[in-house]
Protein backbone atom coordinates (compact mmCIF):
# COMPACT_ATOMS: atom_id res chain seq x y z
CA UNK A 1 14.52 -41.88 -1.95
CA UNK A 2 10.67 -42.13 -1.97
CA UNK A 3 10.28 -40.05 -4.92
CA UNK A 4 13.02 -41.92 -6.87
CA UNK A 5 11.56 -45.15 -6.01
CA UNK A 6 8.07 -44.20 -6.76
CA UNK A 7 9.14 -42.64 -9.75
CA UNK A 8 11.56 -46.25 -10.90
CA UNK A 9 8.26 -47.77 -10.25
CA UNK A 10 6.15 -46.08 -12.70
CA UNK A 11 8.90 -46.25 -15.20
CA UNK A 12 8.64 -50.16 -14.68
CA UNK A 13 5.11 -50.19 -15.29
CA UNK A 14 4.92 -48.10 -18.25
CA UNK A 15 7.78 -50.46 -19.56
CA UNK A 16 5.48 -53.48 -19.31
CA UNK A 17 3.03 -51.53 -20.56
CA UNK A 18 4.95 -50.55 -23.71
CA UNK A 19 5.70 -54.52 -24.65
CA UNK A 20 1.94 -55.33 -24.41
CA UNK A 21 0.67 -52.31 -26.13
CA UNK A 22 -0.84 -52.31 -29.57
CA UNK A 23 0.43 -48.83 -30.69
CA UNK A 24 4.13 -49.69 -30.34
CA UNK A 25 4.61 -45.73 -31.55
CA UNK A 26 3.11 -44.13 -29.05
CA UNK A 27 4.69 -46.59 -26.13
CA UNK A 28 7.90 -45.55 -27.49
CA UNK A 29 7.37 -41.70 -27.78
CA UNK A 30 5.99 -42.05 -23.96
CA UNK A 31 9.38 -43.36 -22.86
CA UNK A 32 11.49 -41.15 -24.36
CA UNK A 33 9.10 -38.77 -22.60
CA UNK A 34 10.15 -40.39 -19.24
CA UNK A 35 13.77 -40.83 -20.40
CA UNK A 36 13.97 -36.78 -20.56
CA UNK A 37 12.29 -36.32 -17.52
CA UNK A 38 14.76 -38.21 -15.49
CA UNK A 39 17.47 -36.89 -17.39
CA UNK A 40 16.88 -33.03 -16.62
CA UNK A 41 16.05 -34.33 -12.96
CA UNK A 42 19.66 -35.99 -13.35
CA UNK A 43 21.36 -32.68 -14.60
CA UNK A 44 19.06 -30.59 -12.26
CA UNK A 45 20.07 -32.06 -8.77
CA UNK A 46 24.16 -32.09 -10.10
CA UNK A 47 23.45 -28.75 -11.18
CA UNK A 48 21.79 -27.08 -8.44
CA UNK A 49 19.55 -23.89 -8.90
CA UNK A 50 21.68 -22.25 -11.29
CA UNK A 51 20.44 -24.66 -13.86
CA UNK A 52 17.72 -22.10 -15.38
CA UNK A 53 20.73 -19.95 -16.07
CA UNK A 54 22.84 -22.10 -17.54
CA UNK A 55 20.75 -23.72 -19.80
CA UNK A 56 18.77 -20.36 -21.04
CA UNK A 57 21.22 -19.11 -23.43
CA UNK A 58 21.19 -23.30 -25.22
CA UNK A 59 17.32 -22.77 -25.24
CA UNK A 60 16.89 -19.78 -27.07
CA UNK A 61 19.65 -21.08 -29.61
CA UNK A 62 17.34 -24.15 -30.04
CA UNK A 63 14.31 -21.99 -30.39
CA UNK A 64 15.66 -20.22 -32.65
CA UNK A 65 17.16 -23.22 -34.82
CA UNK A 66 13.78 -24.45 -34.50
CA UNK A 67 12.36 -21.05 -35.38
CA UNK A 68 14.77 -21.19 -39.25
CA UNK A 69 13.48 -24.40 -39.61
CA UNK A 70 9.75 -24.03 -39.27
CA UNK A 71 10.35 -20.64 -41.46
CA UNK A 72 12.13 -22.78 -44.20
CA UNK A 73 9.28 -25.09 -44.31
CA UNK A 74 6.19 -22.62 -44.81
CA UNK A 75 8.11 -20.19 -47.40
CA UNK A 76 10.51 -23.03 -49.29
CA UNK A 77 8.30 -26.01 -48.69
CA UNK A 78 5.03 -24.64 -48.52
CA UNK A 79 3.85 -26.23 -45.56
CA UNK A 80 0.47 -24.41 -44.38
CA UNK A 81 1.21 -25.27 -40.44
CA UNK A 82 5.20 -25.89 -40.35
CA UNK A 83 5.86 -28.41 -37.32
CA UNK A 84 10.10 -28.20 -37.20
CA UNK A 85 11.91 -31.12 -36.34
CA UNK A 86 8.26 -31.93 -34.34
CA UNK A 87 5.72 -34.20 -35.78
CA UNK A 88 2.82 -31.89 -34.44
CA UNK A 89 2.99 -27.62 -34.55
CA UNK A 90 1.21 -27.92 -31.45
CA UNK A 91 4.21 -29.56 -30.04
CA UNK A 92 6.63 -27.38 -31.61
CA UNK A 93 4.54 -24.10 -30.63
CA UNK A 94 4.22 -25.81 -27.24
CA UNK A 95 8.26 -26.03 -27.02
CA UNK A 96 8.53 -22.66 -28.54
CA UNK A 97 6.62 -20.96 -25.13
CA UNK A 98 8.34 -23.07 -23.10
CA UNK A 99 11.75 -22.54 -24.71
CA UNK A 100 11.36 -18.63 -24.37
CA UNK A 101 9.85 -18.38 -21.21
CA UNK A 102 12.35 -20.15 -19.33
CA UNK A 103 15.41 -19.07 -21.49
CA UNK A 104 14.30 -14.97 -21.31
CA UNK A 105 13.33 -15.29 -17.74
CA UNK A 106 16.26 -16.97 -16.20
CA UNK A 107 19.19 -15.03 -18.22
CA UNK A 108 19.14 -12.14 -15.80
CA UNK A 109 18.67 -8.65 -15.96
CA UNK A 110 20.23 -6.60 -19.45
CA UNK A 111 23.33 -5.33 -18.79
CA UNK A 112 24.53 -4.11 -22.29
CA UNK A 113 23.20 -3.20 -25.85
CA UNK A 114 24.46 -6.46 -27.04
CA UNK A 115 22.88 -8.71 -24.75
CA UNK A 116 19.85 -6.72 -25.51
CA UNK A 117 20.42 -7.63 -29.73
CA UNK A 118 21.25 -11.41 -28.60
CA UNK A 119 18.45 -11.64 -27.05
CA UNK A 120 16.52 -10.18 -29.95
CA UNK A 121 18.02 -11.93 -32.47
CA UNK A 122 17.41 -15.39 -30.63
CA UNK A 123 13.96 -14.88 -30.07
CA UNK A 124 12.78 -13.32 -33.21
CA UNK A 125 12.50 -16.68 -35.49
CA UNK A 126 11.04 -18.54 -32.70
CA UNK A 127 8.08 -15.99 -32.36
CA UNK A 128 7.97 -15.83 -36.07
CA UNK A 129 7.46 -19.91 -36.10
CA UNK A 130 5.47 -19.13 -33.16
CA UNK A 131 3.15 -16.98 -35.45
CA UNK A 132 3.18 -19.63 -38.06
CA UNK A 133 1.80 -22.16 -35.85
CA UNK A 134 -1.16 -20.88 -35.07
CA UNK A 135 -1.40 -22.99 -31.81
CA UNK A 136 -4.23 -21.87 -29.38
CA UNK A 137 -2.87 -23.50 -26.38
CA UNK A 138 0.68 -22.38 -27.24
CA UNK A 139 -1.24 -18.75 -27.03
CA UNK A 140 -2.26 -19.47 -23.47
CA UNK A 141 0.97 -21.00 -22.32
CA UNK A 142 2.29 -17.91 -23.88
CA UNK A 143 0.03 -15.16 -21.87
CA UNK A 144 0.87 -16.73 -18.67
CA UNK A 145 4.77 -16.86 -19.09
CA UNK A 146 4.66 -13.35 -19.82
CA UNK A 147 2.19 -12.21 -16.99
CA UNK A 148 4.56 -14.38 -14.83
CA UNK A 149 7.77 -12.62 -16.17
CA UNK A 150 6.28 -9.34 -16.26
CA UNK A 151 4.87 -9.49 -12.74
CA UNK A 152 8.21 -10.81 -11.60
CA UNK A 153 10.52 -8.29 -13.28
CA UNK A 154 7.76 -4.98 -12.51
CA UNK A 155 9.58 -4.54 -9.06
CA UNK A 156 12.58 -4.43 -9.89
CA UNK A 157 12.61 -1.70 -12.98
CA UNK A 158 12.06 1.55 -13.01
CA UNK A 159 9.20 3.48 -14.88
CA UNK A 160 10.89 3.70 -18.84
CA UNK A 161 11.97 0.32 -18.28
CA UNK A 162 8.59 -0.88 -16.91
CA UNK A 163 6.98 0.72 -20.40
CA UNK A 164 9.73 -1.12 -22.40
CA UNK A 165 8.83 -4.27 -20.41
CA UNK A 166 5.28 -4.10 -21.20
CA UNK A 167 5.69 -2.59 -24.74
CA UNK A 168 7.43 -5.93 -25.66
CA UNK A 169 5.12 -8.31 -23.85
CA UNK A 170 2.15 -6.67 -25.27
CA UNK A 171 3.66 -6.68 -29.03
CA UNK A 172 4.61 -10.84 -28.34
CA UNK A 173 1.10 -11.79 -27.21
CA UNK A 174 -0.50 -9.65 -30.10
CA UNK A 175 1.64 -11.27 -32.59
CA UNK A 176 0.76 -15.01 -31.21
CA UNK A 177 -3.10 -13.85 -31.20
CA UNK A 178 -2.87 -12.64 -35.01
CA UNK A 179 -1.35 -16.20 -36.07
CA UNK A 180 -4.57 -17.95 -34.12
CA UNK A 181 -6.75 -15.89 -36.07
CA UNK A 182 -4.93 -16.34 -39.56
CA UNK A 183 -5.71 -19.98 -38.35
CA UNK A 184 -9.18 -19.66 -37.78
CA UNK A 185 -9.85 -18.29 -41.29
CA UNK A 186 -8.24 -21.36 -43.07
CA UNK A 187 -9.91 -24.77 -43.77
CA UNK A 188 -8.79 -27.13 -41.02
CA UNK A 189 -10.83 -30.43 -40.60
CA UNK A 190 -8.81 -31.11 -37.05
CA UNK A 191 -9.72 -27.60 -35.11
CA UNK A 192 -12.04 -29.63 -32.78
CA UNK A 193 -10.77 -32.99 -33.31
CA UNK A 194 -9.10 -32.63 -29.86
CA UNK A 195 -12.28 -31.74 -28.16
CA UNK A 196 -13.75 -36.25 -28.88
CA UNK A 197 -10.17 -36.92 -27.88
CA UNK A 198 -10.68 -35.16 -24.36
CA UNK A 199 -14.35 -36.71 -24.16
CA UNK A 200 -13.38 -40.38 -25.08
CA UNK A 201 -10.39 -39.49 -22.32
CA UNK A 202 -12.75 -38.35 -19.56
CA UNK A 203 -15.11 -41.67 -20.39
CA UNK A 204 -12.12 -43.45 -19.68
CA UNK A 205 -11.30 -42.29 -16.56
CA UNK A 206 -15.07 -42.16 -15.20
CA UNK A 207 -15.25 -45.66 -16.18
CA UNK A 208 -12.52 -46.62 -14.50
CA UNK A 209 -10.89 -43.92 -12.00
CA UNK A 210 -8.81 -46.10 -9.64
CA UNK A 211 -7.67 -48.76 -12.31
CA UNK A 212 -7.44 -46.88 -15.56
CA UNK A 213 -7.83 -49.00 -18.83
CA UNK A 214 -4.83 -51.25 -18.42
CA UNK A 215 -2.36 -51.76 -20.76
CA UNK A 216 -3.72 -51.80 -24.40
């Protein structure tokens, strides 16, 4: 009950703080962040620990939805950085990682050629969109979901599947680093525009560390 009630709490005071607040976008977008939060709590303590796995096989379909789309808009629509159904590509290369770590690691061990192509074929256009992006933190989410599954699985296999393992984790990472670099090369007046955001952030908080700015 504590953590419910804090949690009810903070949901109150970022409500309040959504009617006051000048950027009526951004108020909103943070409570649908909220609103999914409590949700997958919701479905999480109905559903127990099996959860991961049940929801793993729905993730990589989205990712890979996501993936068409993204693919769509850089070869049909000529977008340079393709974002999905996202309004940022960080965001949707952010999803992306998230999407395939948690829906590769929790569907279990292979036990058949076709799970093996299913798998395949769900992940390919999301790592393809993935490319596209070009997202650097998306490439660091992405080397520490694979060290984590890697290290996880490495017990478990034996030495041909170990080299498969690695083979594929090695070839995932490489092609996230190549789409970074593609990146890099390209004219993009935002590539350290994040860097004032997370100084006028920390000013913020120095200013006012117990507090914070108050709504507005």
């Amino acid at each position: 009950r504590a953590p419910l009630g804090a949690f009810l709490l903070l949901v109150a005071l970022t409500m309040l703080g959504a009617v006051v607040a000048p950027y009526r976008y951004a108020a909103i977008g943070f409570l649908l962040d909220l609103g999914a939060f409590l949700g997958v709590v919701v479905i999480a303590a109905r559903c127990g620990p099996g959860l991961c796995r049940r929801i793993s096989l729905p993730l990589l379909a989205g990712a890979a939805l996501q993936g068409g789309v993204a693919i769509h808009q850089r070869w049909v629509e000529d977008g340079v950085r393709p974002a999905g159904t996202f309004l940022n590509p960080n965001h949707l290369a952010a999803w992306l990682v998230a999407a395939l770590c948690v829906g590769l690691g929790c569907m279990g061990p292979v036990r058949s050629r076709g799970q093996t192509v299913l798998r395949v074929v769900l992940a390919a256009p999301a790592l393809v969109a993935l490319y596209l992006t070009g997202s650097r933190g998306a490439l660091l989410g992405l080397v520490a979901g694979t060290a984590w599954l890697v290290s996880t699985a490495w017990g478990r296999l034996d030495r041909r599947r170990r080299a498969i393992l690695v083979t594929v984790a090695v070839t995932v990472v490489i092609l996230a680093v190549v789409g970074v670099v593609v990146r890099s090369r390209s004219a993009d007046p935002y590539r350290y525009h994040r860097v004032r955001i997370w100084e006028a952030s920390l000013g913020a908080a120095l200013e006012q560390p117990w507090t914070g700015v108050g709504p507005g």
